[in-house]
C-alpha atoms as a PDB file:
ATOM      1  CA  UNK A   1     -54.772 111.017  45.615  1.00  0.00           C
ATOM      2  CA  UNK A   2     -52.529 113.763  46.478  1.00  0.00           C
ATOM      3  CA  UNK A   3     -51.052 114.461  50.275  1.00  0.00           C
ATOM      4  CA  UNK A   4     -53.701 117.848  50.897  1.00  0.00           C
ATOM      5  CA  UNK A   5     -56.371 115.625  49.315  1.00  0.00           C
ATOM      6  CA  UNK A   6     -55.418 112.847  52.027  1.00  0.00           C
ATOM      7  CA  UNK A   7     -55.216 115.150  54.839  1.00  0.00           C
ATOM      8  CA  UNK A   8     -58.151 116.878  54.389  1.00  0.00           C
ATOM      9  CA  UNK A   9     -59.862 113.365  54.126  1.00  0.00           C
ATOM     10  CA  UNK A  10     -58.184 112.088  57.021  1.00  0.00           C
ATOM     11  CA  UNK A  11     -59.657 115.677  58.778  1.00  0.00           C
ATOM     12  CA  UNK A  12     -63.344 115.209  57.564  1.00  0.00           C
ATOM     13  CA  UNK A  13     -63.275 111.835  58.721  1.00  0.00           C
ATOM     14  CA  UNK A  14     -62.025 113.039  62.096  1.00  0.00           C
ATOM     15  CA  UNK A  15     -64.861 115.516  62.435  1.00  0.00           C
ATOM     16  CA  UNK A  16     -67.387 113.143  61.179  1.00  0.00           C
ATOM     17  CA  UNK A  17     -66.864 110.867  63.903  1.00  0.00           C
ATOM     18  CA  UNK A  18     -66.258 113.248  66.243  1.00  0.00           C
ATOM     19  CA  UNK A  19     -70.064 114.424  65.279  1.00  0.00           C
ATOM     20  CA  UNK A  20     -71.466 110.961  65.459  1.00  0.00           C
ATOM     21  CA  UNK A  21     -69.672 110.319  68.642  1.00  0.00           C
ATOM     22  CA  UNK A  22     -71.173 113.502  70.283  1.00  0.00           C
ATOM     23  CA  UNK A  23     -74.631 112.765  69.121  1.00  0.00           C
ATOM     24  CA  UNK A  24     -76.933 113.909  71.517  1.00  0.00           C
ATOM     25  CA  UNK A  25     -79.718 111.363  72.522  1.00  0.00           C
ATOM     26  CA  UNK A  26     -82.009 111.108  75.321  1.00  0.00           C
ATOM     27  CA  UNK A  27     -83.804 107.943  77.089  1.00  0.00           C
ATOM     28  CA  UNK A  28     -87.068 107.291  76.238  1.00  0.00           C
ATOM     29  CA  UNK A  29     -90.015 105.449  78.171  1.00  0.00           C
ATOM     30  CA  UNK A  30     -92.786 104.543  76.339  1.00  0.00           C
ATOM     31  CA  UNK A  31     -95.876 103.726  77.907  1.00  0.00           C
ATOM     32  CA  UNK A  32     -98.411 101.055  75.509  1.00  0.00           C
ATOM     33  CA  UNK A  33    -102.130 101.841  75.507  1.00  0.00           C
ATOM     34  CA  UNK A  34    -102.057  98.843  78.564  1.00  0.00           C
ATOM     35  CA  UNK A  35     -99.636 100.524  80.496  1.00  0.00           C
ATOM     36  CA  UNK A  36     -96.670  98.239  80.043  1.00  0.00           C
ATOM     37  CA  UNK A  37     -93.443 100.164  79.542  1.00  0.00           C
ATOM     38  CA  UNK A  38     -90.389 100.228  77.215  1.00  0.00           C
ATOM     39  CA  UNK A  39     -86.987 101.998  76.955  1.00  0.00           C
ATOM     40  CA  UNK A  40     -85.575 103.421  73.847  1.00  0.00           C
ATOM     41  CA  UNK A  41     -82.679 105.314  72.887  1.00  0.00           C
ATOM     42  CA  UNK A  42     -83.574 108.386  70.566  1.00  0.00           C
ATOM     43  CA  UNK A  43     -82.610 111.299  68.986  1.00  0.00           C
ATOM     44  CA  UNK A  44     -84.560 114.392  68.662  1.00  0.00           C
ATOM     45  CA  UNK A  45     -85.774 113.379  65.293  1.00  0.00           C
ATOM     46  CA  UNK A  46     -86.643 110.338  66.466  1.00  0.00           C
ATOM     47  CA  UNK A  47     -88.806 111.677  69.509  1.00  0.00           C
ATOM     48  CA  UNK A  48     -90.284 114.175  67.654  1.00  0.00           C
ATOM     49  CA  UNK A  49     -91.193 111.526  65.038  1.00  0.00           C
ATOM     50  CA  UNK A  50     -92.666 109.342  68.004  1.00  0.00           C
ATOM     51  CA  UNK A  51     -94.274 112.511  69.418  1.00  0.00           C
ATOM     52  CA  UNK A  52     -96.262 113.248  66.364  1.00  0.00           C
ATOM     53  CA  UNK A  53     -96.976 109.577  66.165  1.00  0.00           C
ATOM     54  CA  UNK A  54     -98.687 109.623  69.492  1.00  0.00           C
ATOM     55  CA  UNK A  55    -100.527 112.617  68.928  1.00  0.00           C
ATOM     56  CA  UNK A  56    -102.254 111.709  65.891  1.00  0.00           C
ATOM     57  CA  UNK A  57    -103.017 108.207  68.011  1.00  0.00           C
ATOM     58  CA  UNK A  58    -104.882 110.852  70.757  1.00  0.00           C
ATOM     59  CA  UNK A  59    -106.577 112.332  67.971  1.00  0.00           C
ATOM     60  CA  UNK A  60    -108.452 109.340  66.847  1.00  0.00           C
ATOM     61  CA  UNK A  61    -108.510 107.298  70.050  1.00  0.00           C
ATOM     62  CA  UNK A  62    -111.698 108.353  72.193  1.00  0.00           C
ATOM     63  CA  UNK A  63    -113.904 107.389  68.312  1.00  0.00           C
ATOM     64  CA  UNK A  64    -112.610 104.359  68.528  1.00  0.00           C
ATOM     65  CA  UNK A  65    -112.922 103.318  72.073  1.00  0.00           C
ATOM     66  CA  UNK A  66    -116.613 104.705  71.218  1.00  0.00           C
ATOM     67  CA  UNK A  67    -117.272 102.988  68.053  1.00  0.00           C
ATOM     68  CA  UNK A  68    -115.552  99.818  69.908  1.00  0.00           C
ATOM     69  CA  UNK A  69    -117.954 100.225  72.845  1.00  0.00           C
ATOM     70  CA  UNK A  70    -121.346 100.275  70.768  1.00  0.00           C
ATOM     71  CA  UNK A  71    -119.853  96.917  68.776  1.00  0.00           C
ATOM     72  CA  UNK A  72    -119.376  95.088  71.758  1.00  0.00           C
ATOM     73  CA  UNK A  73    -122.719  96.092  73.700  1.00  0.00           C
ATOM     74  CA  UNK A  74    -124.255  95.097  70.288  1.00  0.00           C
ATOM     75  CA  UNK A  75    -122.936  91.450  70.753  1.00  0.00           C
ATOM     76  CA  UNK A  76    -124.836  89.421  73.179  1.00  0.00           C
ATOM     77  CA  UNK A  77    -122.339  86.912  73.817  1.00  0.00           C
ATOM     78  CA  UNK A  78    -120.494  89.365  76.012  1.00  0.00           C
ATOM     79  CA  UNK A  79    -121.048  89.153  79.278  1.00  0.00           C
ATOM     80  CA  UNK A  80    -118.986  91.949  80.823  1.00  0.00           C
ATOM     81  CA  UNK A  81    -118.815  95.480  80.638  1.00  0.00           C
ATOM     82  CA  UNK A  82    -116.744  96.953  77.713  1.00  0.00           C
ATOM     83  CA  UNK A  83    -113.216  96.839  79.999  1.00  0.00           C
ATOM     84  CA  UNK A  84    -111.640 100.131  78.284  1.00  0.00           C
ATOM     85  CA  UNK A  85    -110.826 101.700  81.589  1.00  0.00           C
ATOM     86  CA  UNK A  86    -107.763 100.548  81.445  1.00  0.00           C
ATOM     87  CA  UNK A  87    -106.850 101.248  78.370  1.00  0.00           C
ATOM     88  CA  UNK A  88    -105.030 104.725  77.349  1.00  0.00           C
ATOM     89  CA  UNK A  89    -102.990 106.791  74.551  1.00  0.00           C
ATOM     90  CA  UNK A  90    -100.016 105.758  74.649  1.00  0.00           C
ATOM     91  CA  UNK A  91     -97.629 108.160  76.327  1.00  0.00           C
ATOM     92  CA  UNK A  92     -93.474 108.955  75.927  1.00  0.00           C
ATOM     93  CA  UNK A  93     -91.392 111.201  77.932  1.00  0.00           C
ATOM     94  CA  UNK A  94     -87.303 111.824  78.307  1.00  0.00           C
ATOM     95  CA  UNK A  95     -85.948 110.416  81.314  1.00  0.00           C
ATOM     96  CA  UNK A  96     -82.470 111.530  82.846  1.00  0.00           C
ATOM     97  CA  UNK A  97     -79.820 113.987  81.615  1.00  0.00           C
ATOM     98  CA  UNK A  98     -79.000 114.322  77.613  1.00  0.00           C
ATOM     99  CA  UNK A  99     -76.256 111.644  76.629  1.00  0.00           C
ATOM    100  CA  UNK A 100     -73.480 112.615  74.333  1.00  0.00           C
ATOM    101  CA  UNK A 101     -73.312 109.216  72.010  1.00  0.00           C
ATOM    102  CA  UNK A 102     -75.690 106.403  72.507  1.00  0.00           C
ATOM    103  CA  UNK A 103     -72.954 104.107  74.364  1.00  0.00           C
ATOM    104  CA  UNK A 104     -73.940 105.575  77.812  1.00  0.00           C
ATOM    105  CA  UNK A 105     -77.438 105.728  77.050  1.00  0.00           C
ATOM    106  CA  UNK A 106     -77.453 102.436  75.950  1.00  0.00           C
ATOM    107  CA  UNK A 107     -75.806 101.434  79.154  1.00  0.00           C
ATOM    108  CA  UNK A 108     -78.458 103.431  81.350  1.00  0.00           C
ATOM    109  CA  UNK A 109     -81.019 101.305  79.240  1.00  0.00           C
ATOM    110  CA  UNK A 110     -80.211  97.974  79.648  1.00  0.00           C
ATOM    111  CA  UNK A 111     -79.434  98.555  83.894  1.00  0.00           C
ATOM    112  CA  UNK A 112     -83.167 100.007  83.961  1.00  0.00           C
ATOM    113  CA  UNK A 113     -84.393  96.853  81.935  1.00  0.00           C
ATOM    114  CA  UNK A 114     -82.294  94.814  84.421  1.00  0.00           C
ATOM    115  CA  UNK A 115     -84.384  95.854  87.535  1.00  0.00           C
ATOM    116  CA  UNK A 116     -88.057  96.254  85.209  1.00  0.00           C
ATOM    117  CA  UNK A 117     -87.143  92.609  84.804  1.00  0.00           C
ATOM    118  CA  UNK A 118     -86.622  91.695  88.031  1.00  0.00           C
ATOM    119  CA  UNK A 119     -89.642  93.680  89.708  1.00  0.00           C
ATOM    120  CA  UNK A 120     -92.004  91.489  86.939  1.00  0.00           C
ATOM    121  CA  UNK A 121     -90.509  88.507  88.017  1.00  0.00           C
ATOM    122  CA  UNK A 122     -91.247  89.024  91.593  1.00  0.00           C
ATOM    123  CA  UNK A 123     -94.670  90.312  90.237  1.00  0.00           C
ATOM    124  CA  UNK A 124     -95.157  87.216  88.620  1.00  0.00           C
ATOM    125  CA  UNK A 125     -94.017  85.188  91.722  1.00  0.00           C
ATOM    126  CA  UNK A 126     -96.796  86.862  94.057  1.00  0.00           C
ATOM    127  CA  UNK A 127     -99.386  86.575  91.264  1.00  0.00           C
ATOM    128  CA  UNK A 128     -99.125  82.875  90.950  1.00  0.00           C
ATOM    129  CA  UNK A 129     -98.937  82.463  94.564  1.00  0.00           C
ATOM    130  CA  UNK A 130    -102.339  84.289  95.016  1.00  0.00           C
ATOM    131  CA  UNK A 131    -103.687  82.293  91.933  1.00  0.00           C
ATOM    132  CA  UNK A 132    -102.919  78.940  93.742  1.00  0.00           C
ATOM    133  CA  UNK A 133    -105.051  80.204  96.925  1.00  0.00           C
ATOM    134  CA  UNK A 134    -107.790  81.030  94.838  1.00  0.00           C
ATOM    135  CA  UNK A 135    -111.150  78.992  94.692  1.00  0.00           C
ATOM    136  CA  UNK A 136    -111.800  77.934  90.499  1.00  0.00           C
ATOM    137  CA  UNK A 137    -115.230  79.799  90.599  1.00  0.00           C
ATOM    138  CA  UNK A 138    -112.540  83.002  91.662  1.00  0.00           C
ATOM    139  CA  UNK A 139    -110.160  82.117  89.124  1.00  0.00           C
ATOM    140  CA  UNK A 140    -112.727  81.490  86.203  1.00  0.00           C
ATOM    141  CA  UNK A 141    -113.965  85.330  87.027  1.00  0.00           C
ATOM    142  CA  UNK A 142    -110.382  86.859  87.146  1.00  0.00           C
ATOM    143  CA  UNK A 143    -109.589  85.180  83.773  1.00  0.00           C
ATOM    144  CA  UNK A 144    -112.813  86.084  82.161  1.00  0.00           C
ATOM    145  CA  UNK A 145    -111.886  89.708  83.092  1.00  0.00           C
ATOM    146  CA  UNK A 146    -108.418  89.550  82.072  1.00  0.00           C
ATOM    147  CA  UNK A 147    -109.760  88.237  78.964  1.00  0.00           C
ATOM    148  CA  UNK A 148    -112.891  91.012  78.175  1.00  0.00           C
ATOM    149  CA  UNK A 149    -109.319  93.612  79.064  1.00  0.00           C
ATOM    150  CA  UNK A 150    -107.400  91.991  76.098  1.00  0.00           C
ATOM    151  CA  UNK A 151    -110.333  92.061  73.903  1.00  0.00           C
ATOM    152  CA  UNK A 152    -110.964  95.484  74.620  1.00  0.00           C
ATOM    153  CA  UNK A 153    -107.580  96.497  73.944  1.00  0.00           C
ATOM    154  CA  UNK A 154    -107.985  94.392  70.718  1.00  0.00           C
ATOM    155  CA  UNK A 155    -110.456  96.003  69.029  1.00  0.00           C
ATOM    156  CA  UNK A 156    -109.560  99.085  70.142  1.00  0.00           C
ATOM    157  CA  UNK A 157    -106.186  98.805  68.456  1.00  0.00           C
ATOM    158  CA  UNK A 158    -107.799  97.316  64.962  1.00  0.00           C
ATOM    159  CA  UNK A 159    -110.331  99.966  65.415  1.00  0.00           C
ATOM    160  CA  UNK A 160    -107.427 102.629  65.404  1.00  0.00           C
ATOM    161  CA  UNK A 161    -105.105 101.438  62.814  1.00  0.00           C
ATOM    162  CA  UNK A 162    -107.993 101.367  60.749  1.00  0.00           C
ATOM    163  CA  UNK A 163    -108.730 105.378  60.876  1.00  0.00           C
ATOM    164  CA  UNK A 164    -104.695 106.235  61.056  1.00  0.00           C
ATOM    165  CA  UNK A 165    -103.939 103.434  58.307  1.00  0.00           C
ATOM    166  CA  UNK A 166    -101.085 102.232  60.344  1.00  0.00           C
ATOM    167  CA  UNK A 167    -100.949 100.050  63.498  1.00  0.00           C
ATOM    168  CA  UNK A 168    -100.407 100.978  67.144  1.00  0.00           C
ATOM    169  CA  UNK A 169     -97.520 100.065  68.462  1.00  0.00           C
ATOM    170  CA  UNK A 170     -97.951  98.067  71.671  1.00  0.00           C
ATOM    171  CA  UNK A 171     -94.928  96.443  74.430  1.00  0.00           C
ATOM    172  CA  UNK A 172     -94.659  93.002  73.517  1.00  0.00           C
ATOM    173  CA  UNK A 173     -97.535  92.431  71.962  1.00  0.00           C
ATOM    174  CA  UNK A 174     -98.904  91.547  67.408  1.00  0.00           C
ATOM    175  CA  UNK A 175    -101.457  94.253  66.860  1.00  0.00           C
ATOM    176  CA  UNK A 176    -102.889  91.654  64.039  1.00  0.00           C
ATOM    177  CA  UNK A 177    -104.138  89.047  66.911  1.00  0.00           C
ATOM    178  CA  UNK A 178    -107.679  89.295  65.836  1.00  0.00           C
ATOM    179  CA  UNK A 179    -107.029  88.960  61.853  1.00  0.00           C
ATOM    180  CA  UNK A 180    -104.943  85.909  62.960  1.00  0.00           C
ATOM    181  CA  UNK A 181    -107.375  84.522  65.179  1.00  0.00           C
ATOM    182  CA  UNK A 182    -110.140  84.702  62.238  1.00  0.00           C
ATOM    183  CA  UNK A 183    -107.224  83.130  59.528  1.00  0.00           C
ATOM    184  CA  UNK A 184    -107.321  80.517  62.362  1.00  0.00           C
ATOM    185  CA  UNK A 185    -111.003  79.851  62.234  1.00  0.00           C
ATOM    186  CA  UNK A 186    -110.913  79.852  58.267  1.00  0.00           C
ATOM    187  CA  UNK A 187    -108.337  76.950  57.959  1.00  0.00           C
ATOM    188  CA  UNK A 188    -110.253  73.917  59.508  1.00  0.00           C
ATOM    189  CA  UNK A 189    -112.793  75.233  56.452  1.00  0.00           C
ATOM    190  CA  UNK A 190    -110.588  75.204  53.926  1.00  0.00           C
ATOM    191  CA  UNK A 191    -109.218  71.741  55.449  1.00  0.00           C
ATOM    192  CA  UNK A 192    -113.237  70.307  54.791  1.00  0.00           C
ATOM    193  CA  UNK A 193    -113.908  72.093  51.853  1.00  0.00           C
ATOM    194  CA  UNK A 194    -110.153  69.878  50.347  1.00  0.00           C
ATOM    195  CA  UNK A 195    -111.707  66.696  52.164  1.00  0.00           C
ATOM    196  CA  UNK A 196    -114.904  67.642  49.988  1.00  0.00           C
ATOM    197  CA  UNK A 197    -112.999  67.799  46.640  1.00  0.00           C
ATOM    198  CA  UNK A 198    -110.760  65.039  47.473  1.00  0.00           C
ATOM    199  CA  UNK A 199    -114.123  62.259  47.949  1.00  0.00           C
ATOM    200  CA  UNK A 200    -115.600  63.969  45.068  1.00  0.00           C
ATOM    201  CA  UNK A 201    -112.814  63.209  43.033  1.00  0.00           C
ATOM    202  CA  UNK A 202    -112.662  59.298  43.709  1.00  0.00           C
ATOM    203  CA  UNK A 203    -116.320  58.800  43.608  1.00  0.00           C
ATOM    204  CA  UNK A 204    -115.522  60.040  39.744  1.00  0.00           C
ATOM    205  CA  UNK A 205    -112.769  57.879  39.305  1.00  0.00           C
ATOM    206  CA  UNK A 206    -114.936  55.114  40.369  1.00  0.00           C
ATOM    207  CA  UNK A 207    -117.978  55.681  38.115  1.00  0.00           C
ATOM    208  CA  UNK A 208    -114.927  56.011  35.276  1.00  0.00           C
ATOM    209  CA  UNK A 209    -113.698  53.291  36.111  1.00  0.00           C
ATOM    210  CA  UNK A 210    -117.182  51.299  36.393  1.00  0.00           C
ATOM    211  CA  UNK A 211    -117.918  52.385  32.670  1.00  0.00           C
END
């Protein structure tokens, strides 16, 4: 490699960085269909991405909180009201001033984590606390609410994958919960139906074995 081929190397390299460097990103929050919220760094092809993402989400969701409804008034195990009050599109919007380079944005992230973190542990504090004064007739109910809210939210997530053919993103959460929970129920039958064959194979060995 000559010395112009070197230096103009050496220059591109220079710019390159220089471009990667300057990079403008933005911090996100996203907002789950629960309302629990998460910070991400992005850059405009990123949020756009995540922005057509959520729209085709909106598109779709108000069938399948329908749909969801009519399957769970259908099943008269449920006791409770179909709990999707709660539940919305999921939302994102740029928070603060454009960063040049993610460095600073990554910085602005993880202090704004810091004090999510420490409001949901104080949350957390004052919720057990209440729990602990509650009567178990009070407690029963609150659970039993808490859990018709998650079941809501899980179907209506399945129920939306389904029609968009991808899953829903959620804060902290497996979208595949209720496929797991029925792989769950399967295995103690597949554990029998192995007992099954197992017995039926000695009792052959036996009658071999008497002939």
């Amino acid at each position: 490699m000559n010395k112009a081929v070197c230096v103009a190397v050496a220059v591109f390299g220079s710019a390159w960085a220089g471009m990667a460097q300057s990079e403008k990103v933005n911090l996100v929050q996203i907002t789950d269909m629960r309302g629990n919220v998460a910070y991400e760094v992005m850059n405009r092809e990123e949020f756009t991405a995540l922005a057509k993402e959520i729209k085709e989400e909106s598109v779709v969701f108000a069938a399948a909180v329908a749909e969801c409804k009519k399957e769970w008034e259908a099943d008269k195990e449920n006791k409770l009201p179909f709990q999707s009050a709660r539940i919305k599109v999921r939302s994102a919007k740029k928070i603060g001033p454009d960063y040049s380079g993610r460095e600073k944005a990554d910085k602005k992230k993880e202090q704004i984590e810091e004090r999510m973190n420490t409001k949901q542990t104080e949350e957390m504090d004052k919720e057990e606390k209440k729990r602990k004064s509650m009567k178990d007739e009070d407690i029963e109910k609150a659970d039993a609410r808490v859990k018709a809210v998650d079941d809501a939210f899980a179907m209506i997530s399945k129920k939306m994958g389904e029609k968009l053919k991808r899953p829903v993103p959620a804060v902290g959460l497996a979208f595949e919960e209720p496929a797991k929970e029925e792989a769950k129920k399967e295995e103690p039958k597949k554990e029998e139906k192995k007992k099954e064959e197992k017995k039926a194979e000695k009792k052959d060995g036996k009658k071999e074995e008497e002939k």
